[in-house]
C-alpha atoms as a PDB file:
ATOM      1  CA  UNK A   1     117.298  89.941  84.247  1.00  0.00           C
ATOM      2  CA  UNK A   2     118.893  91.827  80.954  1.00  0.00           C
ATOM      3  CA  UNK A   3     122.426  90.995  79.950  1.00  0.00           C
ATOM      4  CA  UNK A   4     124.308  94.423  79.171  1.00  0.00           C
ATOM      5  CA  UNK A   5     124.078  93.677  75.594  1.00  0.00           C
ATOM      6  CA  UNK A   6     120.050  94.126  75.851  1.00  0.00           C
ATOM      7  CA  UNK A   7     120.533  97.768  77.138  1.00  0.00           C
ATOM      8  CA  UNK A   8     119.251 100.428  75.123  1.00  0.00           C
ATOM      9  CA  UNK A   9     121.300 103.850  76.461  1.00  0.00           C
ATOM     10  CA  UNK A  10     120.815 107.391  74.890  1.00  0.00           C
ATOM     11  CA  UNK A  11     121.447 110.713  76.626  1.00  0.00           C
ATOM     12  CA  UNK A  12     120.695 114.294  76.731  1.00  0.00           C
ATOM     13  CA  UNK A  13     122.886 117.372  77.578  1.00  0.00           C
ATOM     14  CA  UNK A  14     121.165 120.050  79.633  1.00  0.00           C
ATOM     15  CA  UNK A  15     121.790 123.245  81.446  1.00  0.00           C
ATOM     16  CA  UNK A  16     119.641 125.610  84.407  1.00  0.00           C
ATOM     17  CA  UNK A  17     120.276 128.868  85.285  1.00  0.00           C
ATOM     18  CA  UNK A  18     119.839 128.683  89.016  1.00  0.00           C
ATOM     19  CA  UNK A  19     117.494 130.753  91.026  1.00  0.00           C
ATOM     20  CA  UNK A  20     119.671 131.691  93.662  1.00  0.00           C
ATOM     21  CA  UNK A  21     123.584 131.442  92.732  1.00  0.00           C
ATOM     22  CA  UNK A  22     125.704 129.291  94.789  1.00  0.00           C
ATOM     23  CA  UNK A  23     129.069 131.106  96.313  1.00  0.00           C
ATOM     24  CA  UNK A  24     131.797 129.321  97.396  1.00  0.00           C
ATOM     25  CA  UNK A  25     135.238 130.025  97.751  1.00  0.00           C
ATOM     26  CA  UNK A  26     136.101 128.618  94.469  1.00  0.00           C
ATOM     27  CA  UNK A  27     133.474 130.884  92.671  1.00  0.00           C
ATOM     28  CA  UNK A  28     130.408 131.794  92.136  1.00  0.00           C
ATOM     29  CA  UNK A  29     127.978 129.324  90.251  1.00  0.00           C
ATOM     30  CA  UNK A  30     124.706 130.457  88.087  1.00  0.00           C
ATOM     31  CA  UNK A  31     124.242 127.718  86.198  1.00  0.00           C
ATOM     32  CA  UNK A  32     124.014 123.859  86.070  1.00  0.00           C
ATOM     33  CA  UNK A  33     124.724 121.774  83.331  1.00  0.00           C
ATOM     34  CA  UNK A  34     124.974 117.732  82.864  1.00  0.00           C
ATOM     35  CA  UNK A  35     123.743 115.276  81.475  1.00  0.00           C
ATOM     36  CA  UNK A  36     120.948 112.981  81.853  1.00  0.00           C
ATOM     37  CA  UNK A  37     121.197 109.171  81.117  1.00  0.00           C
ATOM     38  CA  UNK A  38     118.279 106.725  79.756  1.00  0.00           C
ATOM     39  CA  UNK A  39     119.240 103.097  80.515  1.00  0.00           C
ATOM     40  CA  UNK A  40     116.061 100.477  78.484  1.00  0.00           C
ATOM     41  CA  UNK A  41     116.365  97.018  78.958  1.00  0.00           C
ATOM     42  CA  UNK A  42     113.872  95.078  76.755  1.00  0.00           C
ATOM     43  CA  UNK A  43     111.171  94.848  78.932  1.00  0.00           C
ATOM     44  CA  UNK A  44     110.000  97.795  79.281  1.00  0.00           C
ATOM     45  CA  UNK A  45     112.340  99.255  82.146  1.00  0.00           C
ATOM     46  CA  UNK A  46     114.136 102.491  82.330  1.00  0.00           C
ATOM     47  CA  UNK A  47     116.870 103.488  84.561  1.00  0.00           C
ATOM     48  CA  UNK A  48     117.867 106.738  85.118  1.00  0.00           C
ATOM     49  CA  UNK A  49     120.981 108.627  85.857  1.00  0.00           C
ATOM     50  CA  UNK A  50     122.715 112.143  86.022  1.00  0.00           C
ATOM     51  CA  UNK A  51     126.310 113.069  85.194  1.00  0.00           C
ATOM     52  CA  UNK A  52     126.516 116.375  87.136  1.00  0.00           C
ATOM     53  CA  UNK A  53     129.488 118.715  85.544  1.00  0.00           C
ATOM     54  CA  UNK A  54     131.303 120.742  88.243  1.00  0.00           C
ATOM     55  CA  UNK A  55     134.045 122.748  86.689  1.00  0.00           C
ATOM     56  CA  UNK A  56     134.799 124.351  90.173  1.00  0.00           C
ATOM     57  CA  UNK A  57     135.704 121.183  91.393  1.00  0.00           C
ATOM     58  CA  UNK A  58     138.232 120.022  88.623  1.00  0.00           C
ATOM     59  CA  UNK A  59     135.764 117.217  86.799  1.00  0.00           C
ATOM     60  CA  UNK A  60     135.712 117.144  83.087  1.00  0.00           C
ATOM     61  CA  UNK A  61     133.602 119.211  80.934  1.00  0.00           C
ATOM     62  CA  UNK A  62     130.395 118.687  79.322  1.00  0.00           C
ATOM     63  CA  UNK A  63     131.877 117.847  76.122  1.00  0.00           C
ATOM     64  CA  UNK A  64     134.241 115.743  77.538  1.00  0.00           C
ATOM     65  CA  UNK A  65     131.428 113.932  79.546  1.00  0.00           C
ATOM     66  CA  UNK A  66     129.582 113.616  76.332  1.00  0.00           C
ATOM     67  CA  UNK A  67     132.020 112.350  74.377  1.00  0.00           C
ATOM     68  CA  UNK A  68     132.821 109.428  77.414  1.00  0.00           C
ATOM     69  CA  UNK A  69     128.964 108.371  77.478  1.00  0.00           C
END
């Protein structure tokens, strides 16, 4: 098993338009936008992951999330 210091991580910023928009009684989303994680240990393994922004719910921004990974 990899140590943490063999982990390879990079990560890319996305964001969907939805097909159907979600209502709620915060709002109205459209769109979607995260962030999707690559974890590589040094045998060949990859680990995924998604940091899901939700602005209606108070969590931090893209940016933000960004800047934290």
């Amino acid at each position: 098993m990899a140590s943490c210091s063999e982990f390879c991580v990079s990560f890319k910023s996305y964001q969907r338009k939805l097909k159907t928009p979600l209502k709620m009684s915060r709002g109205t989303i459209d769109s979607r936008e995260g962030v999707i994680v690559c974890l590589e240990d040094g045998q060949g393994g990859r680990f995924y992951g998604e940091a899901l922004i939700l602005p209606h719910f108070g969590t931090e921004s893209l940016e933000q999330a960004c800047l934290f990974l």
